[in-house]
Structure formats: C-alpha cells, structure tokens
Protein backbone atom coordinates (compact mmCIF):
# COMPACT_ATOMS: atom_id res chain seq x y z
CA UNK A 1 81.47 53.75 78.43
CA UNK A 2 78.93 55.52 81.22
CA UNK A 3 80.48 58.80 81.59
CA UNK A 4 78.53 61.72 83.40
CA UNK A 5 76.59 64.64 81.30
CA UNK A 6 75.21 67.52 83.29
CA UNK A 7 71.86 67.54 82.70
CA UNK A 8 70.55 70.59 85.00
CA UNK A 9 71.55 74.15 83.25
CA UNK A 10 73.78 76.01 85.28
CA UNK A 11 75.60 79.64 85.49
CA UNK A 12 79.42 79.14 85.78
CA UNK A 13 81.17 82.41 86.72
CA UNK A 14 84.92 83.13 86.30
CA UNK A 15 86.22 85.74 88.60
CA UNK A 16 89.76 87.18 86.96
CA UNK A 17 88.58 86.19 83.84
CA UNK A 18 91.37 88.41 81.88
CA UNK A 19 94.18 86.41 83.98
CA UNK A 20 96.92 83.68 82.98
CA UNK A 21 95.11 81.07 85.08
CA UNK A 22 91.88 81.38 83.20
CA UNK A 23 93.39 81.66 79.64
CA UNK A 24 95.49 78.82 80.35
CA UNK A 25 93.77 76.15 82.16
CA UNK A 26 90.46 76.97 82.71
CA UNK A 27 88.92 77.70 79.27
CA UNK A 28 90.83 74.83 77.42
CA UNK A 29 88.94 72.63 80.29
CA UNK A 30 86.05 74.08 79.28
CA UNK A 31 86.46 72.96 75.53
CA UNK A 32 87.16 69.25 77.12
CA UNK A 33 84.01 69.28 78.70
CA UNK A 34 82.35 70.62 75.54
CA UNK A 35 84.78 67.93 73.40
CA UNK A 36 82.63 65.47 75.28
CA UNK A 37 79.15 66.49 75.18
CA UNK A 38 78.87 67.02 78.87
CA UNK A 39 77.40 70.30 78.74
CA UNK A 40 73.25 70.99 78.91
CA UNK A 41 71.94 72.51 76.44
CA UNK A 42 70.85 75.79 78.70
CA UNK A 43 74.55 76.91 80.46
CA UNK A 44 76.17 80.04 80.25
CA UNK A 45 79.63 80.81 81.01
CA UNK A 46 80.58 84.55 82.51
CA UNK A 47 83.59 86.01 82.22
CA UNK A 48 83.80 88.80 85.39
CA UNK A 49 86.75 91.06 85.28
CA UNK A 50 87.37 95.09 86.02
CA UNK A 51 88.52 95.54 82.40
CA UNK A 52 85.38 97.51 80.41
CA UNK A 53 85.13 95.80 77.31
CA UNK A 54 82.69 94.50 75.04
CA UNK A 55 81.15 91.13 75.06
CA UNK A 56 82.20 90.21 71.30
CA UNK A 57 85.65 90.83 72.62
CA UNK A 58 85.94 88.87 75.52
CA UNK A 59 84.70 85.99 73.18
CA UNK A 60 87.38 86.82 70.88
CA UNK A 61 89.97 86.16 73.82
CA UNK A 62 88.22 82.90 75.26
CA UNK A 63 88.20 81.76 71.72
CA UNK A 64 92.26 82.38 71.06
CA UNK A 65 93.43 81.25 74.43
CA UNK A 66 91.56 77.72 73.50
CA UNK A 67 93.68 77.77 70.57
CA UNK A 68 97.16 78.82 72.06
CA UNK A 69 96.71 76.08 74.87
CA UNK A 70 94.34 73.59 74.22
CA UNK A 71 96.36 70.37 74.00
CA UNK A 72 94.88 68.54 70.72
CA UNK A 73 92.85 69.25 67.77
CA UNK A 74 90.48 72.14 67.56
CA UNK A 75 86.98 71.75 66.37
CA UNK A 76 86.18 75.41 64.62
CA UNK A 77 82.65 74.00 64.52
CA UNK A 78 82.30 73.17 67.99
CA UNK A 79 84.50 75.85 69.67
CA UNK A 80 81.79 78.47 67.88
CA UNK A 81 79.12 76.64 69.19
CA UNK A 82 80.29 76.89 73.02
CA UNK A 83 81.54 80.59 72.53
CA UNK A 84 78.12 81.06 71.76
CA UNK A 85 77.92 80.60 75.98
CA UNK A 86 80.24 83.07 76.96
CA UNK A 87 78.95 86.29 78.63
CA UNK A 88 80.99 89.09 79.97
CA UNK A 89 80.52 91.41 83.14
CA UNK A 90 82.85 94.17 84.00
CA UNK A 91 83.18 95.18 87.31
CA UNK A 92 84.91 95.82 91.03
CA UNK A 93 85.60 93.27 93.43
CA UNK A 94 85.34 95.53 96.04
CA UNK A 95 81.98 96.88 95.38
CA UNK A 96 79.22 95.96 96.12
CA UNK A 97 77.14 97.98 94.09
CA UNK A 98 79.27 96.25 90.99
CA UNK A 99 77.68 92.98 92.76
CA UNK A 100 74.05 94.24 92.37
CA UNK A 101 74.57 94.94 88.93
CA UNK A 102 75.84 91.73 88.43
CA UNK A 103 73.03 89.74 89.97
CA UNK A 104 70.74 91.70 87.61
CA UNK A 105 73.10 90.86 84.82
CA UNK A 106 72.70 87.12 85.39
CA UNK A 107 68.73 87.70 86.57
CA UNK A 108 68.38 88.32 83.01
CA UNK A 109 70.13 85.71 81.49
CA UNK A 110 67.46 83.03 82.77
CA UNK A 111 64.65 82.94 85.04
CA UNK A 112 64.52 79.52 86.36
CA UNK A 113 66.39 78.87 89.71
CA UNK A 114 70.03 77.61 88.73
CA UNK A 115 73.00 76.05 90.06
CA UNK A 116 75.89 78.92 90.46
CA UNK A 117 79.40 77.92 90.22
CA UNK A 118 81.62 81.11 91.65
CA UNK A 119 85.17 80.17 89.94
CA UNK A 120 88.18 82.35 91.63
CA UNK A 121 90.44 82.74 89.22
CA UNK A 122 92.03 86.02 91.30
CA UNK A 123 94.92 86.61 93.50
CA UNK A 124 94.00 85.37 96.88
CA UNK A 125 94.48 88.80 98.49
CA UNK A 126 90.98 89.80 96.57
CA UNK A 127 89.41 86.71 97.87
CA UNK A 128 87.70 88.46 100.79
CA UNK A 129 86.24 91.29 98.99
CA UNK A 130 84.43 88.48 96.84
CA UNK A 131 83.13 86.18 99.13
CA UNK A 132 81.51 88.90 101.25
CA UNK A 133 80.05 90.75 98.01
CA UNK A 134 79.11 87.54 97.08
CA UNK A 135 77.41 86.54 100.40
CA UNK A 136 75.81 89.92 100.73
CA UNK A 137 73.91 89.77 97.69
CA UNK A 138 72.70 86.77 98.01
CA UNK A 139 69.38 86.07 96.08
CA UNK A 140 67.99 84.13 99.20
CA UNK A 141 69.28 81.43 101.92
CA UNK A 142 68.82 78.43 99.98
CA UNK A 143 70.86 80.00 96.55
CA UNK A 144 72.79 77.05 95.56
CA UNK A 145 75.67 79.24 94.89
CA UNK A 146 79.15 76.98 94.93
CA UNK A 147 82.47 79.11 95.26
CA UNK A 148 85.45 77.62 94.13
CA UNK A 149 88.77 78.69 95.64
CA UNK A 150 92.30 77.50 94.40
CA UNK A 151 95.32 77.58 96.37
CA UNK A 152 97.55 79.11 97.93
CA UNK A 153 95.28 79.12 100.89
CA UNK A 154 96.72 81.84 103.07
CA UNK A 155 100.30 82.02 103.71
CA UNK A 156 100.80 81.04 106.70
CA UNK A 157 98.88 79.02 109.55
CA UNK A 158 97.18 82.32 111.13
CA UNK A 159 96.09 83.86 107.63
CA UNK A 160 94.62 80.25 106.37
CA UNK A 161 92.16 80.07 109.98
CA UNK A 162 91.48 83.87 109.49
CA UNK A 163 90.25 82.87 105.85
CA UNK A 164 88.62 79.77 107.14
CA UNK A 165 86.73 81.84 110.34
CA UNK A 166 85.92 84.83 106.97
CA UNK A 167 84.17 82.26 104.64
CA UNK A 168 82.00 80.55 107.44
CA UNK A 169 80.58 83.82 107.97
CA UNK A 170 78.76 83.51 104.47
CA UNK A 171 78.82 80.09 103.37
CA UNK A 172 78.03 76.83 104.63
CA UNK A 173 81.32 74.33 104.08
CA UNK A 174 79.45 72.08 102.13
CA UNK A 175 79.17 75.12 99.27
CA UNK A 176 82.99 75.78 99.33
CA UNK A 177 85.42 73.47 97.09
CA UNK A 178 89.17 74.02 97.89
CA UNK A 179 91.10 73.33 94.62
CA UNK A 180 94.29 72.19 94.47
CA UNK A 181 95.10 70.87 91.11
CA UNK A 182 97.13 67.84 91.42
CA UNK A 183 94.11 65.96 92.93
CA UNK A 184 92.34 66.87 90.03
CA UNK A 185 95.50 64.39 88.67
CA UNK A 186 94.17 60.65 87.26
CA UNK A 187 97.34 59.00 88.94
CA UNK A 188 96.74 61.08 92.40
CA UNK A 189 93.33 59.38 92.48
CA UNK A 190 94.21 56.39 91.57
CA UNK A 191 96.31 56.23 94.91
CA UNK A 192 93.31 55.71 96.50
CA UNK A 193 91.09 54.07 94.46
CA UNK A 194 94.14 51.39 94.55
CA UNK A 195 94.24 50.81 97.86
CA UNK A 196 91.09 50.76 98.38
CA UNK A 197 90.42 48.29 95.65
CA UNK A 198 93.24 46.04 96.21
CA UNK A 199 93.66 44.13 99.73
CA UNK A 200 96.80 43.12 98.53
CA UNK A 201 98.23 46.19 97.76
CA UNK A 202 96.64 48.00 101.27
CA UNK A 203 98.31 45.72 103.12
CA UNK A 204 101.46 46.17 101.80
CA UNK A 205 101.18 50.13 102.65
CA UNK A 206 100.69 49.68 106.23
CA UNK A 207 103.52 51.30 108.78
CA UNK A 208 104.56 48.01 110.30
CA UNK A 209 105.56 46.58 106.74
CA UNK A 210 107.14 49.67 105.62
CA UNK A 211 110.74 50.92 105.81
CA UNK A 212 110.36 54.38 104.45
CA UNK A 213 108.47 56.34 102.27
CA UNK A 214 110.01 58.66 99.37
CA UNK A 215 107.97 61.29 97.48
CA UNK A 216 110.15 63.36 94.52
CA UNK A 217 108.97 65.97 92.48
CA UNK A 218 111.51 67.03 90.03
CA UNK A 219 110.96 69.75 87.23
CA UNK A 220 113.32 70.67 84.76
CA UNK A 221 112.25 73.94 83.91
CA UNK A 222 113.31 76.87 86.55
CA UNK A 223 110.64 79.70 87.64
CA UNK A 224 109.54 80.83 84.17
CA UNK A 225 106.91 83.64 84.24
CA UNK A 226 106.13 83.04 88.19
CA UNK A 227 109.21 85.19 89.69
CA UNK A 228 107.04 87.48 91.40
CA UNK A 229 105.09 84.92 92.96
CA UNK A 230 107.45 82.48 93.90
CA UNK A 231 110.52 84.38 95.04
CA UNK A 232 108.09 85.39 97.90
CA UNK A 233 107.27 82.00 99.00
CA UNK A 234 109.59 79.26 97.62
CA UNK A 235 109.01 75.89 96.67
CA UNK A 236 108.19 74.74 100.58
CA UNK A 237 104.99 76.00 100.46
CA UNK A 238 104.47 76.15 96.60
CA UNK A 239 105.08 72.41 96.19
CA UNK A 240 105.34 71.14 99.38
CA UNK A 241 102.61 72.79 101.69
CA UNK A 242 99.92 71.16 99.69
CA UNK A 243 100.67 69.21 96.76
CA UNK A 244 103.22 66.87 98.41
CA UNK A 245 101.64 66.81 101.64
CA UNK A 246 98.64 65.94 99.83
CA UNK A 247 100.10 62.95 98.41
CA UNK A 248 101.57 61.77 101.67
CA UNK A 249 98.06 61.83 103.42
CA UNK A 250 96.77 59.55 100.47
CA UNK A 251 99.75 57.27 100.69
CA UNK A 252 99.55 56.67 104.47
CA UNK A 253 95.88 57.51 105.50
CA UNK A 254 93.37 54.62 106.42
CA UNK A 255 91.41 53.70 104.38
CA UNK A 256 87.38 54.57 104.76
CA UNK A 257 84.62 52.19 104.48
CA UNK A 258 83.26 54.57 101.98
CA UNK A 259 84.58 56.79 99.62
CA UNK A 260 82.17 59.83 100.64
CA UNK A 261 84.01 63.10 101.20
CA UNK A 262 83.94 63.42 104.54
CA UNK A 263 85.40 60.23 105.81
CA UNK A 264 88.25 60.98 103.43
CA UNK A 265 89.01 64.37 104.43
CA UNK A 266 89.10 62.94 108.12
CA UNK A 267 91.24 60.33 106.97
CA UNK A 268 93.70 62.67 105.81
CA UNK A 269 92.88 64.99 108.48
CA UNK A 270 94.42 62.53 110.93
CA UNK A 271 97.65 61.73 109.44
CA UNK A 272 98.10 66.00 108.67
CA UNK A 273 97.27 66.60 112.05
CA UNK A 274 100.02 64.06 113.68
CA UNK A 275 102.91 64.93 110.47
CA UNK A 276 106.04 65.95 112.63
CA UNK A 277 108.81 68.06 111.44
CA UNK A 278 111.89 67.33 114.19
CA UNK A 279 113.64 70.89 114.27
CA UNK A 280 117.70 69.69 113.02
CA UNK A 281 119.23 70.76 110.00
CA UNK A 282 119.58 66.57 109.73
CA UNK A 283 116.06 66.84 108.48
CA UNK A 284 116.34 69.55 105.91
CA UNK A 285 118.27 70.23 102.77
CA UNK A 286 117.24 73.87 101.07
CA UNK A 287 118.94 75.20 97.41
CA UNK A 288 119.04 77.21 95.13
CA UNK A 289 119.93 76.62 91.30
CA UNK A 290 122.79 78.36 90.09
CA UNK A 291 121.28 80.78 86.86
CA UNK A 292 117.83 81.62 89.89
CA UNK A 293 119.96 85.21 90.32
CA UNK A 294 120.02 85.95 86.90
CA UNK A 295 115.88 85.06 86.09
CA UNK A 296 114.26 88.42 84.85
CA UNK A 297 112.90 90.23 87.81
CA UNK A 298 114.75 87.96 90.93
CA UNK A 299 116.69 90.13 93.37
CA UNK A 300 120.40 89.85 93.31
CA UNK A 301 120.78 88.57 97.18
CA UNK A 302 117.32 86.41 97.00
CA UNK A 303 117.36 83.71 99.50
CA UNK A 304 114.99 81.83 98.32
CA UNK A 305 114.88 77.96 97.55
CA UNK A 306 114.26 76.32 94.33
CA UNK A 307 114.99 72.80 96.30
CA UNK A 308 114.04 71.88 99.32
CA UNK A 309 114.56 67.93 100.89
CA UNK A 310 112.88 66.65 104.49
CA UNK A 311 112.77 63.96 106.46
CA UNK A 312 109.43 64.04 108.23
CA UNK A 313 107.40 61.41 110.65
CA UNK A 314 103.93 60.73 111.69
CA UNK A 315 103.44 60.81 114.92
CA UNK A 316 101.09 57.36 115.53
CA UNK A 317 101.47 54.06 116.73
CA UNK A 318 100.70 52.64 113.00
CA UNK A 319 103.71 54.63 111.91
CA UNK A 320 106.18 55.03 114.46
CA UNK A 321 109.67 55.96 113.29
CA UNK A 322 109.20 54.84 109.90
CA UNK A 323 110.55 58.22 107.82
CA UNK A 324 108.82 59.89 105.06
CA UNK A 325 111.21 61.61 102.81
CA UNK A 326 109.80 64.66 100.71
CA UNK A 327 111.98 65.97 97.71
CA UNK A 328 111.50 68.69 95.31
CA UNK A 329 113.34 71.43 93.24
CA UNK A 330 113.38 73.27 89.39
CA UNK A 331 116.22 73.24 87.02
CA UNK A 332 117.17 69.79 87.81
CA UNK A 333 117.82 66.55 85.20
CA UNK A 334 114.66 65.74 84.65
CA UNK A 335 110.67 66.28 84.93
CA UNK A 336 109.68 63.29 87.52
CA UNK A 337 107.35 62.33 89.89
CA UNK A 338 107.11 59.67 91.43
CA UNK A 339 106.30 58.12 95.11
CA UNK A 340 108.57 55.27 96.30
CA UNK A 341 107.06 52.77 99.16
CA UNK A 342 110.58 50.65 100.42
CA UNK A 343 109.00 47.83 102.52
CA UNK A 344 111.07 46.42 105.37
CA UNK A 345 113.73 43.13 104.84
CA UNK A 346 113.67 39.84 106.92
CA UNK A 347 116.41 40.10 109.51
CA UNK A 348 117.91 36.85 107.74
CA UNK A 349 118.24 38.92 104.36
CA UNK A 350 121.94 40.68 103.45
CA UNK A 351 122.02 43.77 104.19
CA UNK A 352 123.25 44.65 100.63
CA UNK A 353 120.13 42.57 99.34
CA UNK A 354 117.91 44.67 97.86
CA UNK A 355 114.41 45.12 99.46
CA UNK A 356 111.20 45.33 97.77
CA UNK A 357 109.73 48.14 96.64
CA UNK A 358 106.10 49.79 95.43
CA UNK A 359 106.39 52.66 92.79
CA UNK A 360 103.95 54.71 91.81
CA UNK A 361 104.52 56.86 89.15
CA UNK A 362 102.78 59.94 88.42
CA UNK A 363 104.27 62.19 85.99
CA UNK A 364 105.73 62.08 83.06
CA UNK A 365 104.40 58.26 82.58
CA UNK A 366 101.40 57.48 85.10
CA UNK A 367 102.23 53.66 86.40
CA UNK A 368 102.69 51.44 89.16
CA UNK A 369 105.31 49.15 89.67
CA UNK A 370 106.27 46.31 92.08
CA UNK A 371 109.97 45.30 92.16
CA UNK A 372 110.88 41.93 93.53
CA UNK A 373 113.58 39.35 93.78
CA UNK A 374 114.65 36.05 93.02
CA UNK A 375 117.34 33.80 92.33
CA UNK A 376 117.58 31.43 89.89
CA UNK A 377 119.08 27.82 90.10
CA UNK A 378 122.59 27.64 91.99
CA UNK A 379 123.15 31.42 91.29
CA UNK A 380 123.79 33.78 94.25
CA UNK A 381 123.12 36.77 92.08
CA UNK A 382 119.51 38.12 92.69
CA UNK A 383 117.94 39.20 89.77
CA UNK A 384 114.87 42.00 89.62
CA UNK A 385 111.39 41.63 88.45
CA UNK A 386 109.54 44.26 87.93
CA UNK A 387 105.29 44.04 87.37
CA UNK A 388 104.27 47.41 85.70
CA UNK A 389 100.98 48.41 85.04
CA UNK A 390 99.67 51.90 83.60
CA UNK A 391 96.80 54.00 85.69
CA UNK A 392 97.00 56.35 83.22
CA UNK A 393 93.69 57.44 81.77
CA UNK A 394 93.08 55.59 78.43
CA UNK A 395 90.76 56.67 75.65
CA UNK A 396 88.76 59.38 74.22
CA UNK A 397 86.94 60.18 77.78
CA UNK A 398 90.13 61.42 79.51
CA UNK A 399 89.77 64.81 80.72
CA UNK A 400 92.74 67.55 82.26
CA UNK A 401 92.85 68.39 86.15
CA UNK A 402 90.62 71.43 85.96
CA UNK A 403 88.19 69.85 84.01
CA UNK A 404 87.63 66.63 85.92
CA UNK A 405 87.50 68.93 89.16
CA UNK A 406 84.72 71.35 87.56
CA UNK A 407 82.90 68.45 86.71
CA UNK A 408 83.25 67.07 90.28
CA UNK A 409 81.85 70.77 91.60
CA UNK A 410 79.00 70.49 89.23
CA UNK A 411 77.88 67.00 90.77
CA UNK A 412 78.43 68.49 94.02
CA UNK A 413 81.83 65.82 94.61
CA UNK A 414 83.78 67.24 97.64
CA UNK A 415 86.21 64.21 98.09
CA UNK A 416 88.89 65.29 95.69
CA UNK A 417 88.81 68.55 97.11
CA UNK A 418 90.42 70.10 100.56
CA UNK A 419 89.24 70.92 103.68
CA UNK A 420 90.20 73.56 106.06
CA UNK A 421 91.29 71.34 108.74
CA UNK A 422 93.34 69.96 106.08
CA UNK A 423 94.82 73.20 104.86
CA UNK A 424 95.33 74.24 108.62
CA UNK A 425 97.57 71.19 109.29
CA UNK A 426 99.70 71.69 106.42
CA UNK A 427 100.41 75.35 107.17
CA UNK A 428 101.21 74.40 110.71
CA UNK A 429 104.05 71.68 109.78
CA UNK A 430 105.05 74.54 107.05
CA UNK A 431 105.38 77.07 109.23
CA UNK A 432 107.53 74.79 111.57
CA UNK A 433 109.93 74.17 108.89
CA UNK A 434 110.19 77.63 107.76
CA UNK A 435 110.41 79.12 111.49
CA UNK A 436 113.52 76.37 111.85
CA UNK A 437 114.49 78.08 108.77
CA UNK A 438 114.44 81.69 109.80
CA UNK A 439 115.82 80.35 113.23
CA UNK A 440 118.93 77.84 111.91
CA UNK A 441 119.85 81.02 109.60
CA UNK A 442 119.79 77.97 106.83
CA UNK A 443 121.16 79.39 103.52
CA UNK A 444 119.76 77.61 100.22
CA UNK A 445 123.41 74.94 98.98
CA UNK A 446 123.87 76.47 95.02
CA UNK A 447 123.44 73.71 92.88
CA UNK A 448 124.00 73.11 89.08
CA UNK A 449 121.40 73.56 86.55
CA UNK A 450 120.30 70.10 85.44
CA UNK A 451 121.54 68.50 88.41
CA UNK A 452 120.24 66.12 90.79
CA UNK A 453 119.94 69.03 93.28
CA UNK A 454 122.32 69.35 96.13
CA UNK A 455 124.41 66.73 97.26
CA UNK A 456 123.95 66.80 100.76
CA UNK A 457 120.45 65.27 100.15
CA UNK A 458 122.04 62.16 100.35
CA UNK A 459 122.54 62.41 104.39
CA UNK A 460 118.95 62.69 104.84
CA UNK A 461 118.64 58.90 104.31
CA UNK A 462 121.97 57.78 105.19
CA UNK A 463 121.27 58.39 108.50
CA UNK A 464 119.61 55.38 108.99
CA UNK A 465 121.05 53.17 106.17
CA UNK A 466 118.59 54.18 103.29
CA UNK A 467 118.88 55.66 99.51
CA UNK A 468 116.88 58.06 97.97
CA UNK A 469 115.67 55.72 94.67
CA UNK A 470 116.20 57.20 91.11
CA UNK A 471 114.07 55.73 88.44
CA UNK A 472 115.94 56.50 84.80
C-alpha cells in the first residue's frame, strides 16, 4: 500500500501541553504516526505549557498518557525511541518575552529552516494572546509557521468574525487549519469521496429526488468530566454548530470538479450560507436527561439541553422544501450515528409502501446501506433488501482523527479542515436557534435516562407525513 511518510524534518509545537486534550488524543496520535513509520528522522516534538518542570518529566507524562489511552498494543521499544523527540518549554501565553525565549529555545534545537506546526491545545479564550505572540516574533515573512486551532470557534456569530478579523492580522489563511475532529473521521470523508466517485450514488442525493434528510447523533454516556464546559453552551452548539452542520454541508453540497480545498470549502460555504432555521417551536425539540441535575458540579436550576431536535431547510432552488432533520442528545439507548437520505415515492406507490432509503453509517459500525423493495411472485407483501457495504478503514494503515488531520497539516491539506466563512455561517443559524430559544422562553422536556429522548420529537416529522428512522 502507498501511504505518505514525511520526509522534510519539522518542529511540531503543542500549546497546553499539560491539558486533557493533549494527554488524550493528541500524543496517542502521535504514537500512530510513529506506529507507522511516518515520521523523518530529524523532528522534534515540544511540549509548551506555564507549568516549570523539567524536561525528563514532561517525557515521563507524554510517555504514561500513551499508555493510559492509546487504543492497542504498546511498543516499549518504539515509544522510547519517539520520546526521545519530546522537548519541553515552560512559559506565559501572554508574554511576549516568554515568546523570545522560546524562539531561542527552538533556534537551538536545529539550524536549518523548518516547517512549524503551532498545535492549540488551550482554552480558546487564550487563543489571542498566542497568535499575536506568535505573529510578533516571527523569525521573518516567509516562516512557514502553520497554527492549528480546534473548535469551539467563538461562541457566538460576533466573537467567531472578531477571531476571524484577529488572526488575519498575523497570518495569511492559507497558514491557519481549523480543526474540528469529526472530519478527521474515515466515514465523514468517505461522504464525499462517495459521491464524488459514484454517479450513481450523486444522483440519487440530489434535492429533486429526495424526500428528507435525517442526521442522529446519539451517545449513551451523559456529560462525564465536561460539566463546566458544556453546561455553558449545550449540545446546540457543542454537537450541532459544527459537527452536524458539517455533515449536512457534505451530504447536500455540489460536488467540485476537483477535490482541492478551496472549491470544497465554497461548496459547503454555499449550502451554510442559505441553511434556514424557520423561528416555531414546530421546528425545535430541546431536553434535558433526568439524573443532568445531579452530575458533580451542574447547578440545581440549569437550563441547559442535553437533546436538542430541528427541522431545518436550505434555502435554494435545488432544495426547496425538502426538510433536513438534525437530532442529538446524551444519556439515551444507544451510541449511534448515522445519516438517513429518504428519497421521494412515485405518486402511484401506497402511501404505507415503504420508500427507499440511503444510510450511511458512521459510528459505532462505519457502512453504507441501500434499502429497496420488491415483491415476489403473486405476493402483495413487499419484502426489503438491503446492499451493505463497510467504508470503514481496513488494515494496519488506519490512523485516529487527530492523527490523519496532523498528517493532512504536515502536507499542507486544507480540504478536511474549516474555513471561516464556514464557521461564520454556522454560528449565524446557531445563534438564530438559540435567540428563538431565549425568545420562545423554551424549557428543555425531562426525559429518561436511556431513552430515545423526548417524545415530542416525533411531531417534527409528522408534520408532513415522515418518521424519524431507527436502525437497531
């Protein structure tokens, strides 16, 4: 199999590097990449934090958080050789006389012109005081220095153009990658790469041939260690604002000529852009599991919503007044995601006939389905059949979200990453929904832990004759 090596060395610095994010996803990437000899032999790896400790240390705690959540077999042998890469640098974000000493730091580490790969594994409120430390010492205009941000992106429309207008001031778009980890997924991409691939298949995703559109994203675990992050912003914009819009954009975009990153991001661009939220509470179902109260740390009236269902449309020709529904919540039955493309009937068929649908599966198996019917001999009874195929990654070259989307930074791959217009679009449509919120005095429905969520969902496709689909 042709897989990609890096052959150039590079600097890859990790900004929070004492913090959950980097202990639990990005070093166990790291030992991926290492796992499969895509490394040069001349990288170094830099831990940047504000704790003061020792180098041998902060090798010690790369080391053990490979070993707590890597997910496979560890390689003692190999794992020694990479920590062997690992640097530390303790300092402020918000000074810049930290930053000087930190360009020194690295100055030393190699003299030869290298690739820089700023990794923001911080809160996003610190964001600033990086990228303009960053941009300030800046060894010269033509520093191939790539920052990588991950989401949240802002919290609201205002704060994600204020963010936007703040990094153009210091870097050119082309050296920023937005990450959002679920199109760092194998079955995300392969949305794309399907349609793109298959005329058959492109064809049958087009608005005239399609009914409606369902996206769910059920988990069955509840808020965990994230109740300080997420009672502040619910599952609207954690899941919602860009995963699942995200998804929708690949699902319904046109498809580009090329796959080059800016045609897709103004592919997307134009169905985020034209996404319209109709103010009703028709088109909205919020809740709120029944044990959220009694999490460690949630506040006793909390008003926040572990569930959230909407009907939404796109407001083009190519689409008119076929609905997308958009489902999500914790605590309910099951871990599932999956999208669900219901293509229209014939006006001859029943209308309790089934209709056909596309299913594409993404987590916990990653497959695509295609459900048809027939009837066989003198029978009225329809019968099923159902084509599966897995797009999961197969072999010894598959490689976790954060790793495939480092990998993608390193070769300098914007198309699986956002843009701002993007990011702008889907905080607009978000802040819609939430303003109808705030307005509508909407109060998250309790539902049961390990439910289905709220029953009321159910009215959101009644309304004109549909079904949400459950795959068991």
């Amino acid at each position: 199999m042709n897989i990609f090596r890096i052959k150039k060395p590079f600097i890859l610095t990790i900004f929070g590097a004492s913090g959950d994010l980097a202990k639990l996803k990005i070093f166990p990437a790291l030992y991926s990449l290492a796992e499969q000899n895509r490394f040069p032999k001349n990288f170094h790896i830099v831990g940047y934090a504000r704790t003061e400790k020792k180098r041998g240390e902060f090798q010690k705690e790369f080391s053990d958080s490979i070993k707590k959540n890597y997910k496979g077999k560890i390689d003692e042998k190999l794992l020694k050789k990479l920590t062997e890469h690992v640097q530390y640098f303790s300092g402020k974000y918000d000074k810049i006389a930290d930053f000087k000493k930190y360009r020194t730091f690295l100055a030393k580490l190699t003299k030869a012109k290298q690739a820089h790969i700023a990794y923001f594994s911080v809160p996003p409120f610190v964001f600033k005081d990086i990228i303009s430390n960053l941009g300030e010492t800046k060894t010269s205009e033509n520093e191939d220095l790539r920052i990588v941000l991950e989401k949240p992106f802002g919290e609201d429309t205002k704060s994600a153009r204020d963010l936007f207008h703040f990094v153009a001031r210091y870097f050119h778009e082309d050296c920023v990658y937005l990450l959002d980890h679920y199109l760092g997924k194998n079955a995300v991409q392969s949305i794309l790469h399907l349609r793109h691939s298959n005329r058959f298949l492109n064809l049958m995703m087009k608005g005239p041939e399609v009914a409606n559109i369902q996206i769910t994203a059920a988990e069955e675990v509840g808020v965990t260690n994230r109740v300080g992050y997420f009672d502040t912003v619910g599952t609207i914009k954690d899941m919602v604002q860009s995963h699942l819009l995200q998804i929708l954009a690949f699902v319904t975009m046109s498809i580009p000529i090329t796959e080059n990153a800016d045609a897709i991001h103004r592919e997307k661009q134009n169905i985020l852009s034209a996404l319209k939220f109709i103010p009703s509470e028709k088109n909205i179902v919020i809740g709120q599991y029944e044990s959220y109260k009694k999490e460690k740390d949630v506040p006793k009236d909390s008003k926040t919503e572990t569930f959230a269902a909407l009907r939404l449309f796109i407001d083009r020709e190519s689409w008119y007044k076929v609905p997308i529904y958009i489902r999500t919540g914790k605590k309910l039955h099951e871990k599932h995601n999956y999208i669900v493309i219901e293509l229209k009937k014939f006006g001859f068929q029943p209308k309790e006939e089934e209709p056909n649908r596309l299913i594409i599966e993404l987590q916990p198996k990653e497959q695509i389905n295609i459900r048809l019917l027939n009837k066989y001999g003198i029978t009225e009874k329809a019968k099923t059949l159902t084509t599966t195929e897995s797009i999961a990654c197969v072999g010894d070259y598959c490689l976790p979200e954060h790793a495939l989307l480092l990998l993608d930074v390193v070769r300098g791959r914007r198309a699986n990453f956002l843009s701002f217009q993007e990011i702008i679009s889907t905080w607009r449509i978000t802040d819609n929904i939430i303003n109808f919120i705030k307005k509508a005095k909407l109060k998250p429905q309790k539902y049961k832990d390990g439910s289905e969520g709220p029953e009321s969902q159910n009215q959101l496709t009644k309304m004109q004759g549909f079904k949400w689909f459950d795959i068991h």
